[in-house]
Structure formats: C-alpha cells, structure tokens
C-alpha atoms as a PDB file:
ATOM      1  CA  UNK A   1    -195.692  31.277  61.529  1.00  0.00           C
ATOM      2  CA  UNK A   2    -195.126  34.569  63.598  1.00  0.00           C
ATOM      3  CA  UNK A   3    -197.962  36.409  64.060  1.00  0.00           C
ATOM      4  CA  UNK A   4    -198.337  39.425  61.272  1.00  0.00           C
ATOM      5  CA  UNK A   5    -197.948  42.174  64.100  1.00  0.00           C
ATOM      6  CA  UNK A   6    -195.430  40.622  65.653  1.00  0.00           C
ATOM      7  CA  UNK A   7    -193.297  41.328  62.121  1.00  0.00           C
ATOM      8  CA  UNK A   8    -194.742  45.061  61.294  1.00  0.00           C
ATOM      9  CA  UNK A   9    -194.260  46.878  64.098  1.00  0.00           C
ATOM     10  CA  UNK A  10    -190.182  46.483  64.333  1.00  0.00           C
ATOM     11  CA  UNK A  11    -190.055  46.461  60.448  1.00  0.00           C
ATOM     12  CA  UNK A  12    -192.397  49.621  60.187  1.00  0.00           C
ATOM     13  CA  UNK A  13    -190.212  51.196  62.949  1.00  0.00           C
ATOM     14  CA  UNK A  14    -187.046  50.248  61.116  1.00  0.00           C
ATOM     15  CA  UNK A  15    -188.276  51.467  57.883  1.00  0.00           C
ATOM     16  CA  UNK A  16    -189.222  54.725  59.487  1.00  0.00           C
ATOM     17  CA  UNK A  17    -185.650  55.168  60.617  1.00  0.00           C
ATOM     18  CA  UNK A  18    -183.528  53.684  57.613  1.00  0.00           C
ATOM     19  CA  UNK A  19    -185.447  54.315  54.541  1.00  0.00           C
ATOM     20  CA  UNK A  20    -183.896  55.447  51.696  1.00  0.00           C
ATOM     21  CA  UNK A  21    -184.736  58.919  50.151  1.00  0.00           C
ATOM     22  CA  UNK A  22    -186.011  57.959  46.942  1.00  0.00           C
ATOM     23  CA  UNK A  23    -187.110  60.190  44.138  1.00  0.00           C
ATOM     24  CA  UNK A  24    -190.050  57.526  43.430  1.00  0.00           C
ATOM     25  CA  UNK A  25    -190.921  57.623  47.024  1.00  0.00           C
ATOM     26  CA  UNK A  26    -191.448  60.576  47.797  1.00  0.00           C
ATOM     27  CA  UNK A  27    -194.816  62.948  48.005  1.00  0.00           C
ATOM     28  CA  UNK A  28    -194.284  64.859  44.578  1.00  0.00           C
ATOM     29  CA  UNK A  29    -193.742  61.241  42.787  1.00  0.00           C
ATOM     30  CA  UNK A  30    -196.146  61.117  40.082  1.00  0.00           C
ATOM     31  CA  UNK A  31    -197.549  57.529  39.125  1.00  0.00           C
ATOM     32  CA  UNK A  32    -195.546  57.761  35.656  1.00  0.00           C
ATOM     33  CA  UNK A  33    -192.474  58.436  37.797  1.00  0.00           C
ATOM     34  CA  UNK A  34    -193.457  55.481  39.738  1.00  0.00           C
ATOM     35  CA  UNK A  35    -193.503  53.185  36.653  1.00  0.00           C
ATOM     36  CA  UNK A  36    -190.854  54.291  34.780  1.00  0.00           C
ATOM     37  CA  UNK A  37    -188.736  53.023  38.210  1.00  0.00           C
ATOM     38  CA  UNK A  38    -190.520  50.032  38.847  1.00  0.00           C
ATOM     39  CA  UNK A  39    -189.399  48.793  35.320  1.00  0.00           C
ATOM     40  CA  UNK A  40    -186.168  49.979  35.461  1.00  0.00           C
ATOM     41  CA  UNK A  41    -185.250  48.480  38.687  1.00  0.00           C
ATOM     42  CA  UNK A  42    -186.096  45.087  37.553  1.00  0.00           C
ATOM     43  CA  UNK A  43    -182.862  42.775  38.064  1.00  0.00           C
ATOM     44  CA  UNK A  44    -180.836  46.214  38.399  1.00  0.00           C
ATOM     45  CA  UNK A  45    -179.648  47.978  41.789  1.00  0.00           C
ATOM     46  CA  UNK A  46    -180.744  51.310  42.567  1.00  0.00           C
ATOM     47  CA  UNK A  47    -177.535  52.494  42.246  1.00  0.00           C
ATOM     48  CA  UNK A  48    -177.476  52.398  38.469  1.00  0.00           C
ATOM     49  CA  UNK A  49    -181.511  52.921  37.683  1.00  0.00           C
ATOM     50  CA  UNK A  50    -181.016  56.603  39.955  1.00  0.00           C
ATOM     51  CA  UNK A  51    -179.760  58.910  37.263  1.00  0.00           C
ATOM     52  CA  UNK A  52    -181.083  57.128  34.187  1.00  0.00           C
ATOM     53  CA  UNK A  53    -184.235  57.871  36.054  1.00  0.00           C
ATOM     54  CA  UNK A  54    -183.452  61.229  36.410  1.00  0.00           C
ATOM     55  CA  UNK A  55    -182.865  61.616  33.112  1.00  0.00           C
ATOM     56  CA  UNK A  56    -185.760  60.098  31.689  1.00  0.00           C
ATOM     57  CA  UNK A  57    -188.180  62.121  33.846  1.00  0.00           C
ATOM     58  CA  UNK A  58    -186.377  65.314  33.226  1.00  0.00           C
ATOM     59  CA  UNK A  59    -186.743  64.561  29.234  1.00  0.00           C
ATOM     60  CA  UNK A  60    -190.127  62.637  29.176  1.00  0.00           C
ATOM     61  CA  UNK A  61    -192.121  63.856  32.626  1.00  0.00           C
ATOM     62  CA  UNK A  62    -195.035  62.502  31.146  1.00  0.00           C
ATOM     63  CA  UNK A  63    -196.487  59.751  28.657  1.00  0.00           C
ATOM     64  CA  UNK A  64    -197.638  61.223  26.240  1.00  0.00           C
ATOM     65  CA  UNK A  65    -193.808  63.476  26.410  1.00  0.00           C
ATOM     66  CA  UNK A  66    -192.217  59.905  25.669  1.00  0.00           C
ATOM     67  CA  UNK A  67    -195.005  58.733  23.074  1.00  0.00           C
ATOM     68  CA  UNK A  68    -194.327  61.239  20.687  1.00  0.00           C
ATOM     69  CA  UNK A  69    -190.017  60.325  20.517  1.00  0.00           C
ATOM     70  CA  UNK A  70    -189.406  57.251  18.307  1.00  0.00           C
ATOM     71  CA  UNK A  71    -188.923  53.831  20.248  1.00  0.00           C
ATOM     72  CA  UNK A  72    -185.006  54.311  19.357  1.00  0.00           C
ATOM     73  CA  UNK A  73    -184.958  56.990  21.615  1.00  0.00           C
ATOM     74  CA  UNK A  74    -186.071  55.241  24.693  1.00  0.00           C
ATOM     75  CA  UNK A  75    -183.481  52.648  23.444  1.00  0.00           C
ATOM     76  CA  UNK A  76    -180.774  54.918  23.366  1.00  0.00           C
ATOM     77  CA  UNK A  77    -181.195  56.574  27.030  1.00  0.00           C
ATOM     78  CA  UNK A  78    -182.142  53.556  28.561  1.00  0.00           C
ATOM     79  CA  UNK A  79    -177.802  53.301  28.504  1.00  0.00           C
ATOM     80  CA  UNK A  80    -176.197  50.503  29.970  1.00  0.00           C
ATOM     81  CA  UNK A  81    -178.992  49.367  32.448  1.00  0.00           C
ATOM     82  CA  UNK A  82    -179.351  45.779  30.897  1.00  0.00           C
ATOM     83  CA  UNK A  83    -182.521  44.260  29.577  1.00  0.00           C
ATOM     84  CA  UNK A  84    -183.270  46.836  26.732  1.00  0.00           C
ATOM     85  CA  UNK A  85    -186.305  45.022  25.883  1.00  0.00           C
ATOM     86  CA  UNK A  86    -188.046  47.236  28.753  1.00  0.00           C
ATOM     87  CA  UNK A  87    -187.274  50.295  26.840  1.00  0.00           C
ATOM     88  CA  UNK A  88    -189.557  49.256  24.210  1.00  0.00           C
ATOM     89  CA  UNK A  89    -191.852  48.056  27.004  1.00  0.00           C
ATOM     90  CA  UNK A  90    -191.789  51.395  28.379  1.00  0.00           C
ATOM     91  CA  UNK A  91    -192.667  52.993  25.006  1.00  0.00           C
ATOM     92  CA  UNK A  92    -195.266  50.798  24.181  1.00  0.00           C
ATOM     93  CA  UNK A  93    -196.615  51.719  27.792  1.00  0.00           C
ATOM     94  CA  UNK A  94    -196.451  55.477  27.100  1.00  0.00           C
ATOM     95  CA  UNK A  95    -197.943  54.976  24.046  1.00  0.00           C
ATOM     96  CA  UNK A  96    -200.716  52.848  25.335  1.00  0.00           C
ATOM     97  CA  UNK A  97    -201.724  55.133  28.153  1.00  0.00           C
ATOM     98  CA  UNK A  98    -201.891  58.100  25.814  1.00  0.00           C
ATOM     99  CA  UNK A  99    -203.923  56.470  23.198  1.00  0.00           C
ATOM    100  CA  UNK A 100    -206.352  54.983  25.423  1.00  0.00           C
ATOM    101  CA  UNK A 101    -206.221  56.206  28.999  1.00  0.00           C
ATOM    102  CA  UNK A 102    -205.913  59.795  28.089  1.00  0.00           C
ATOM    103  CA  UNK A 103    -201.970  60.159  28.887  1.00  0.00           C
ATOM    104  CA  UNK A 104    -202.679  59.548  32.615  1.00  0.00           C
ATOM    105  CA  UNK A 105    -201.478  55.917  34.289  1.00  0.00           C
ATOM    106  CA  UNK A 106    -204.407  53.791  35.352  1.00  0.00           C
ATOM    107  CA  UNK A 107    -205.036  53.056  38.524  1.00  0.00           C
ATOM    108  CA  UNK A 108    -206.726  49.908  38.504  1.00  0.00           C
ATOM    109  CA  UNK A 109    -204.311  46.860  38.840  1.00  0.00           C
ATOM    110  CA  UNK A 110    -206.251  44.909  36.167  1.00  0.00           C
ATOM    111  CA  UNK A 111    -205.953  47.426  33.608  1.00  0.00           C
ATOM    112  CA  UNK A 112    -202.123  47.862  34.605  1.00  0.00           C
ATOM    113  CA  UNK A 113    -201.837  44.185  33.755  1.00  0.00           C
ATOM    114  CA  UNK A 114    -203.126  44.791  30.383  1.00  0.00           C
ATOM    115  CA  UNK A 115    -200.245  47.787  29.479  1.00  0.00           C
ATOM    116  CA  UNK A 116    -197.541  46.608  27.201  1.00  0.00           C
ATOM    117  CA  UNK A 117    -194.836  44.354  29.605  1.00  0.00           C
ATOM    118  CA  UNK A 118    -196.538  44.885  32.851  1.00  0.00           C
ATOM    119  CA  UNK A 119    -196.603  41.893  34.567  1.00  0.00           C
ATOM    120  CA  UNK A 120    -198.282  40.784  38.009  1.00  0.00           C
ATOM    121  CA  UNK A 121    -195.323  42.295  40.326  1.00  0.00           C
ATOM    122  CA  UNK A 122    -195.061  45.685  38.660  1.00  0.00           C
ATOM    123  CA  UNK A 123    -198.808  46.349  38.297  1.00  0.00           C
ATOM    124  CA  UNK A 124    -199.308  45.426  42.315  1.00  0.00           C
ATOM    125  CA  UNK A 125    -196.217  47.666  42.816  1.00  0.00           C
ATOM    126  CA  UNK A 126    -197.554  50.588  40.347  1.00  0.00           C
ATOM    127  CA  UNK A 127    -201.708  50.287  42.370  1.00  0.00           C
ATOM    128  CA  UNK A 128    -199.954  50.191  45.755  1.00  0.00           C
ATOM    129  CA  UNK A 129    -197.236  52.838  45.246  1.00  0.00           C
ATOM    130  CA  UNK A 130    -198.744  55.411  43.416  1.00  0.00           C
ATOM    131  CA  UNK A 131    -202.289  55.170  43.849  1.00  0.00           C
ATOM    132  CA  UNK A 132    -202.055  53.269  47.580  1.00  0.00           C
ATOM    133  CA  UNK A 133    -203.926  50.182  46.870  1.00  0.00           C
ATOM    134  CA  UNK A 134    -203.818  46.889  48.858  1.00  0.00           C
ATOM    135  CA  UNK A 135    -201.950  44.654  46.887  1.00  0.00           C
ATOM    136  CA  UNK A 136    -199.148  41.997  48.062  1.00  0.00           C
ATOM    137  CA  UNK A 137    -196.149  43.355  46.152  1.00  0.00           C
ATOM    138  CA  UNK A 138    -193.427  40.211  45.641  1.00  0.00           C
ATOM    139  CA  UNK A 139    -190.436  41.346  44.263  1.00  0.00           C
ATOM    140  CA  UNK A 140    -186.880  39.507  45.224  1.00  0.00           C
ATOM    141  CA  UNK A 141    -186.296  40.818  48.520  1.00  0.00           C
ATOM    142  CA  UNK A 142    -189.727  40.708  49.658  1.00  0.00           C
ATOM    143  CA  UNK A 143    -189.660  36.723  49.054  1.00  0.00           C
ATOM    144  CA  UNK A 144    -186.711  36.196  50.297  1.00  0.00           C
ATOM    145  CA  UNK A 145    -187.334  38.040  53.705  1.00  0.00           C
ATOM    146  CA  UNK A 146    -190.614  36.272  53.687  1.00  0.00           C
ATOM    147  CA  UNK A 147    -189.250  33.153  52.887  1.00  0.00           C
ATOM    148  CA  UNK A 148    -186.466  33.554  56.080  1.00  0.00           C
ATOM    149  CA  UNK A 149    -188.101  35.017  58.110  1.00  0.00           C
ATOM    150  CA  UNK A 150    -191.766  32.709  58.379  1.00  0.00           C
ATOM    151  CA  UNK A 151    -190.783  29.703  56.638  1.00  0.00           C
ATOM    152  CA  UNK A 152    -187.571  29.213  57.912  1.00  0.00           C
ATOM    153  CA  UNK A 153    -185.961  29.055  54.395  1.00  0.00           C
ATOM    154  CA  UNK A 154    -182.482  30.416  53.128  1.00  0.00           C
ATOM    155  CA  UNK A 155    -184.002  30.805  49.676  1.00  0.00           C
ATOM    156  CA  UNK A 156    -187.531  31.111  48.296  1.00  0.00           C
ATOM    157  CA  UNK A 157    -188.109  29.007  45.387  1.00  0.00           C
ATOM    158  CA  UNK A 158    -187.359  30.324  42.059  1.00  0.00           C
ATOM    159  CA  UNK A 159    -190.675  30.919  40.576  1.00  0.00           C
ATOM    160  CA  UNK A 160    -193.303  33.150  42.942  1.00  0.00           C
ATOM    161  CA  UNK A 161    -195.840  30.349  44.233  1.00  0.00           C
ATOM    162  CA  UNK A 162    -199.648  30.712  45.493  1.00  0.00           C
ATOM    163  CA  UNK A 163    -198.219  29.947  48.738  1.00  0.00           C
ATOM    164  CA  UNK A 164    -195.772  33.019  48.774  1.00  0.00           C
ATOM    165  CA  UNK A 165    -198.689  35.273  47.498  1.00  0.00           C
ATOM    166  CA  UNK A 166    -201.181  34.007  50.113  1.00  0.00           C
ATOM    167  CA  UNK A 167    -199.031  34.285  52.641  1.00  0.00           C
ATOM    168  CA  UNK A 168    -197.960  38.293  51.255  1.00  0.00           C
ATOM    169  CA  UNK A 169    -201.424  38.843  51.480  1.00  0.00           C
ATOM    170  CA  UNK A 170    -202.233  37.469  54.711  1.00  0.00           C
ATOM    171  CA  UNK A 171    -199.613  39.595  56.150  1.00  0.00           C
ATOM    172  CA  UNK A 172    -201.235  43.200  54.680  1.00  0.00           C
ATOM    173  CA  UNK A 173    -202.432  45.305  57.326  1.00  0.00           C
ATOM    174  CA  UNK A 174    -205.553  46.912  56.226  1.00  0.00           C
ATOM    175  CA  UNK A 175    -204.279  50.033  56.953  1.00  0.00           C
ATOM    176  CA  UNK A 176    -201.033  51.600  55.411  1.00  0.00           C
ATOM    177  CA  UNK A 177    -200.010  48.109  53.001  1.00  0.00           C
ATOM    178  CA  UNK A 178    -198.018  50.034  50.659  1.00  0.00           C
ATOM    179  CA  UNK A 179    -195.821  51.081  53.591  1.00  0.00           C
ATOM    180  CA  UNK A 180    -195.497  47.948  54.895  1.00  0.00           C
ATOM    181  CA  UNK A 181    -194.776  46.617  50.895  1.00  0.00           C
ATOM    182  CA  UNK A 182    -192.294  49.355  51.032  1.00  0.00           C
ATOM    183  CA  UNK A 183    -190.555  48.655  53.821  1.00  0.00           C
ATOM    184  CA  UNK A 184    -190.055  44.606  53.663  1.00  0.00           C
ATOM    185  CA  UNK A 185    -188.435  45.194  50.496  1.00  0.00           C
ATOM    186  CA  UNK A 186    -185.425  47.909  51.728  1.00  0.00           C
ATOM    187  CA  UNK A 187    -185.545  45.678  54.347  1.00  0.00           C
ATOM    188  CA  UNK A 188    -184.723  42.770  51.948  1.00  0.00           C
ATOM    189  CA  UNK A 189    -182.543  45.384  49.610  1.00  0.00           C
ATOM    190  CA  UNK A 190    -180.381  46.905  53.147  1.00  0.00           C
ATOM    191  CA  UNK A 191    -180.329  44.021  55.774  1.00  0.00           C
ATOM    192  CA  UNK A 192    -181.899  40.476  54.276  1.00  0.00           C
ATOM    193  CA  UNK A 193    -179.496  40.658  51.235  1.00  0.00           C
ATOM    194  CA  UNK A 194    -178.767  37.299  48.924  1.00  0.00           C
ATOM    195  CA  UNK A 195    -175.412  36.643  49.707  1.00  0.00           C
ATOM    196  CA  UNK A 196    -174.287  38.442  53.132  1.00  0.00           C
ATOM    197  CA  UNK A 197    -177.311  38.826  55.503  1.00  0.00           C
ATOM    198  CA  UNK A 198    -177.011  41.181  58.337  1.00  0.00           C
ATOM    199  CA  UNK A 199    -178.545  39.566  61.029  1.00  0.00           C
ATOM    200  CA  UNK A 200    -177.043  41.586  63.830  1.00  0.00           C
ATOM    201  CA  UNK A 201    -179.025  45.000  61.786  1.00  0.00           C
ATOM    202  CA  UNK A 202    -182.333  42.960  61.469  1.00  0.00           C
ATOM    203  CA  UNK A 203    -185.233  43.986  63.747  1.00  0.00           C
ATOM    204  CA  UNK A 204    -186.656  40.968  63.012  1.00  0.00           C
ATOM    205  CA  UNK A 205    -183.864  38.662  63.801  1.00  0.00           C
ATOM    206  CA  UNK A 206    -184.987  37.358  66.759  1.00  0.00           C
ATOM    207  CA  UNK A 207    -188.184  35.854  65.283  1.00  0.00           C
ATOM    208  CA  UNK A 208    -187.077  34.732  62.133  1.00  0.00           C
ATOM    209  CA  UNK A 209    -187.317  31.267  61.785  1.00  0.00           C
ATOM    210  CA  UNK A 210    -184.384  30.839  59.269  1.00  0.00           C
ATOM    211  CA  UNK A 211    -181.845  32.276  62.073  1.00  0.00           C
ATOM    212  CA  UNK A 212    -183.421  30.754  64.972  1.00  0.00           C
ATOM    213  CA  UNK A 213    -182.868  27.076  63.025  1.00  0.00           C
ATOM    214  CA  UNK A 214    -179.219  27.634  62.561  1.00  0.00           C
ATOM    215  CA  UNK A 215    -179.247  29.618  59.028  1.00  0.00           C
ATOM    216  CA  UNK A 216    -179.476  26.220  57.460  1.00  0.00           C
ATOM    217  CA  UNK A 217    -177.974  26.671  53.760  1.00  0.00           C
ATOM    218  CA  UNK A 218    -180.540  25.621  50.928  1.00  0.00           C
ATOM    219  CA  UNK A 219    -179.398  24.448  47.428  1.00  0.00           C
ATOM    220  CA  UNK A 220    -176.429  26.328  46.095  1.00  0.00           C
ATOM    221  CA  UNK A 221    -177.468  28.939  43.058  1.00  0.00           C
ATOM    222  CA  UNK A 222    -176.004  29.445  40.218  1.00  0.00           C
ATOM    223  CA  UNK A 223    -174.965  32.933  39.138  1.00  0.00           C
ATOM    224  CA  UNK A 224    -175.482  34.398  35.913  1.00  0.00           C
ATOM    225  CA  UNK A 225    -172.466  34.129  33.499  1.00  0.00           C
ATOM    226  CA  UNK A 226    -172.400  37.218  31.244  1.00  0.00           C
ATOM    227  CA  UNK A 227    -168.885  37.139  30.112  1.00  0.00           C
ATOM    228  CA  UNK A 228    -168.600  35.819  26.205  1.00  0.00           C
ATOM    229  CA  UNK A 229    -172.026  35.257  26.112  1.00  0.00           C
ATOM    230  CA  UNK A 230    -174.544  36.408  23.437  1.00  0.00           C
ATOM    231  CA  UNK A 231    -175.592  38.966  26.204  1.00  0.00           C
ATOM    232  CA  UNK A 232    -172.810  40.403  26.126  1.00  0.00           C
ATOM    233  CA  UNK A 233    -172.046  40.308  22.652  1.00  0.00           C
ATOM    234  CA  UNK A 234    -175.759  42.077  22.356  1.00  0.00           C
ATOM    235  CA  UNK A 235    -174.852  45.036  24.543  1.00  0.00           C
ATOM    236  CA  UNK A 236    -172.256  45.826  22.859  1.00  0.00           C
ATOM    237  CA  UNK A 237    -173.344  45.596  19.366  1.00  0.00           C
ATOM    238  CA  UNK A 238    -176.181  47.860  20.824  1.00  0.00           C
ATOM    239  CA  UNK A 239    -173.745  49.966  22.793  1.00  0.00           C
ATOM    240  CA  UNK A 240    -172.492  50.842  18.977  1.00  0.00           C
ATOM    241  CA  UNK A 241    -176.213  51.878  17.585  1.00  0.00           C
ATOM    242  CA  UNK A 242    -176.735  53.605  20.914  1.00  0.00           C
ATOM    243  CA  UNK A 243    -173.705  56.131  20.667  1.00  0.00           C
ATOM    244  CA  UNK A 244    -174.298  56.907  17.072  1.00  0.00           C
ATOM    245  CA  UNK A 245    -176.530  59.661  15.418  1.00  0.00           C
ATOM    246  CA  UNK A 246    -177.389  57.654  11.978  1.00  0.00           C
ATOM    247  CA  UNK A 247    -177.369  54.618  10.165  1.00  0.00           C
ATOM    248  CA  UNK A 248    -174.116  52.534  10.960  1.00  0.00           C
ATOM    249  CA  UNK A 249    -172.441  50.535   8.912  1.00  0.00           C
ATOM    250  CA  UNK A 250    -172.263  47.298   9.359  1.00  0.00           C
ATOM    251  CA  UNK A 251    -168.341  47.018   9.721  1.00  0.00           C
ATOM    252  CA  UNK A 252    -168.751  48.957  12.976  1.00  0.00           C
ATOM    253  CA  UNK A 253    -170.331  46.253  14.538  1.00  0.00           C
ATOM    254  CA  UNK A 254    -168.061  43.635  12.866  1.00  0.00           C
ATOM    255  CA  UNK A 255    -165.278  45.281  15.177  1.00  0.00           C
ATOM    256  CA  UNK A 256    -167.077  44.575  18.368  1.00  0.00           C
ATOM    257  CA  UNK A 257    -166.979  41.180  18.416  1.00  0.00           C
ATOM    258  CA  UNK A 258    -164.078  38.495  17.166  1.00  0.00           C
ATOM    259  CA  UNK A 259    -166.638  35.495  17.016  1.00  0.00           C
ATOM    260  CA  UNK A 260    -168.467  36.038  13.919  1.00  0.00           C
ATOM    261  CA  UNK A 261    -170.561  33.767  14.160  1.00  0.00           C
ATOM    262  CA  UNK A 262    -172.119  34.499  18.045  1.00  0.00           C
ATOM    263  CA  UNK A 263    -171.698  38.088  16.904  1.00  0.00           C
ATOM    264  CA  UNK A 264    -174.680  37.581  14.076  1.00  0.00           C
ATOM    265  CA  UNK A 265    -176.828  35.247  15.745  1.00  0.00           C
ATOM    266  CA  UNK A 266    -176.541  38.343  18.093  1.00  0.00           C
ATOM    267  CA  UNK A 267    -177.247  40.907  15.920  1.00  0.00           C
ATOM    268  CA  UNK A 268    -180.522  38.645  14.355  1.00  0.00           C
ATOM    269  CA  UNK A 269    -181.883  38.422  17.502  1.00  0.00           C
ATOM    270  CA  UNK A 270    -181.498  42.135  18.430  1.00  0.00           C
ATOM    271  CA  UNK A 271    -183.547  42.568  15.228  1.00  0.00           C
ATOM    272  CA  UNK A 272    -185.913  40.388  16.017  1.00  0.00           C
ATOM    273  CA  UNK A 273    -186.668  41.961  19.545  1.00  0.00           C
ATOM    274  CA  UNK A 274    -186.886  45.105  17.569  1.00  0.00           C
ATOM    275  CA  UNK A 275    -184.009  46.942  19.583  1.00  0.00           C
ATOM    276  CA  UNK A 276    -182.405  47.459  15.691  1.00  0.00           C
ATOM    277  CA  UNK A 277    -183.579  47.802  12.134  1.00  0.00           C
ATOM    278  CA  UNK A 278    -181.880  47.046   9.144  1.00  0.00           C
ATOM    279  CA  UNK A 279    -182.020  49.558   6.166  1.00  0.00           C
ATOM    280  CA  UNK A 280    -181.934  47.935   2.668  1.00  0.00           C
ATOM    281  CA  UNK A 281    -178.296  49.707   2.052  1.00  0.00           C
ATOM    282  CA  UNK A 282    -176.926  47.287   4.609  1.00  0.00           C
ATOM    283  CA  UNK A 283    -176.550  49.463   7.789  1.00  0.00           C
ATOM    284  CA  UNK A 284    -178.572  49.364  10.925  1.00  0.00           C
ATOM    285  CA  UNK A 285    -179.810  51.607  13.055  1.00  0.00           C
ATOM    286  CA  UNK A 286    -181.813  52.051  16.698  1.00  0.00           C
ATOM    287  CA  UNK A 287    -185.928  51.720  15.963  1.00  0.00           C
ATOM    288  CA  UNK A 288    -187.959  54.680  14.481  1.00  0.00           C
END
C-alpha cells in the first residue's frame, strides 16, 4: 500500500488548484447549509443539487425556518432531484434539531447519527465539514479512488466494508482531514470518475496500483433501469401533486400513467412513504 504521504501531498496540491467553488464549501457555509447538501447530493450530481440548494437556503436558511412549513413543502421544492424520501428526511431533521438541539445542528457525530435519515456517511461528512472533525468520510468517489488507487481495484465492492473504513482512517492526517476528505472526493467526482477515468489528469497516477497493473476490468455493473419502472411511474404521479396548489383529483393522476395497475401500486406506495395523503373525498394531496 503507498505510503499515506506519498498520496496527500499531490492530491492536496491538486485540490488546491482544481477545486470547485462550492456554496457548501466555502467560509460563510453554515453547518445547516452543509447538511441540507450532503443529503441532497446523495446519488445526484452537483449539477442538479446547485440551485435546488440555492433555493432551499434562500427560503429556509435555518431549521427551525423549515420546521415551521408543512412536510409537503419540502416535498414540493425538493423538484425533480430523485429520492423524495430525503425531503421528509430533511424535515424530520429540521424538526428534530429545533425541538431538541435548540435549532442549531449538532456537532457531535453520534448525535448526528441519531437525526432523522442520517446515516454513517453523512454524519462523518456533516462533523468533518462543518464543524472540522476527524472522521473518514466514504462516499462513492472516495471508495472508488481508494479502492484504485491502494488496492489495485477497478471497483470497490458494493457495500462500504471495515476494510475500506480502516484503511480511510489510516490515511487521515491529523492535521487538516476534512481537507484531505474534501479533496479525494472531487478528485473521485473530476478525474477518478466510474466510467471514463482520466488517468493522464491524475496526480496520483503514477502510484496507483490499479493503473500500474494494467487497469484490469472487475465485474461488469449493472446500471439502473428507470424507464417504465415504478420509479418512474412515482415521479411522475408526484410531479402532478408537486405542481398543484390543492387537493387533486384523482383522474389527474390516472392520465400520467397507461398501466393502471403499476400506476396504483405506485401511488400506494407513495402513500405509504408519506410523500402523499389521501383525503376521504377521493383526491390526494402533498403531506401537511
């Protein structure tokens, strides 16, 4: 395994040099702010979470500002970024933390774990990022430049192991770690990308093992089919509650979708995630 300096320095020095300017990285960035990204940029790019982001901090700078809307309302500006669960996750967040932590985000990465949807990757992210805690920080590209880079794999393995964490934390410098989080993953999001590495940009590329053995492919992955799935057929039955102002009928979201049948299982399980209610008149509407 390469030595731990022997990767910082050139990534620290290409970080310095190609980071991205951020909203959530910067100075004025408050730990809310730093949240509200980290769950929005779960399984979605940048490029879509940016203005959403904007627009949520501009509307609900604070906690306690998005406690006091009704859970439809996250719903409804979370848009088209996919996963609409975290909305609710995010509510239930902003309520927690004003209820019990006096509307401020904790710092402590064991209380983070306990807030509504906060798992083990976004609480490390949250205590290192905002508050600058030592923490190994795994999200996809981190693994996968880990996993190329010192074990000499194409892929890591689909589930985080103790072996990727020990080795995250046994490359922390004791100084600056949430820089060093920071920049493996653009690193990972820029250069050490899934499908079209770009070894030639890589400061690292002449220790990584993965190049240095050939590139050798690893099993094939499958990609996510979304087209005619219920996924699909959920976002845009939601798409329907999201744009409207009121109650809608249920013949608006008949119109959606041909397959009646995928088009209720659908529907149930939107209502059973509690992304929509249904009123006794037979319309449905986002959470209040």
């Amino acid at each position: 395994m390469p030595e731990p300096t022997f990767l910082r320095e050139p990534i620290l020095d290409w970080y310095a040099e190609n980071a991205r300017d951020l909203p959530w990285r910067r100075p004025d960035a408050t730990p809310w702010g730093v949240l509200v990204s980290e769950i929005m940029l779960q399984q979605t790019p940048v490029s879509r979470v940016l203005p959403v982001w904007t627009e949520w901090m501009a509307r609900w700078p604070t906690p306690a500002a998005l406690a006091a809307e009704p859970p439809g309302e996250a719903v409804r500006r979370w848009g088209r970024l996919g996963y609409p669960r975290r909305a609710l996750n995010l509510h239930a967040c902003a309520r927690t933390i004003t209820a019990e932590h006096g509307g401020e985000v904790p710092s402590d990465h064991a209380t983070l774990l306990s807030l509504p949807g906060v798992g083990e990757y976004t609480a490390a992210a949250v205590a290192s990022f905002a508050f600058g805690g030592r923490h190994a920080v795994l999200d996809t590209n981190v693994r996968r430049v880990l996993a190329r880079a010192v074990r000499g794999e194409q892929y890591p393995p689909r589930s985080t192991t103790a072996a990727e964490r020990a080795l995250a934390e046994a490359l922390l410098p004791e100084v600056g770690a949430p820089t060093w989080s920071v920049a493996v993953m653009e690193l990972g999001a820029l250069v050490c990308t899934a499908r079209a590495p770009r070894c030639a940009a890589c400061p690292v590329a002449h220790l990584c093992r993965w190049r240095l053995s050939g590139s050798p492919e690893g099993p094939p992955r499958k990609g996510q089919a979304y087209a005619g799935t219920d996924r699909q057929c959920r976002g845009r039955l939601l798409a329907v509650l999201r744009q409207a102002h009121g109650p809608v009928p249920k013949q608006a979201l008949d119109v959606v979708w041909d397959d009646a049948v995928q088009r209720e299982r659908a529907l149930d399980a939107l209502v059973a995630d509690g992304l929509a209610e249904p009123l006794p008149d037979g319309t449905y509407r986002l959470p209040v």
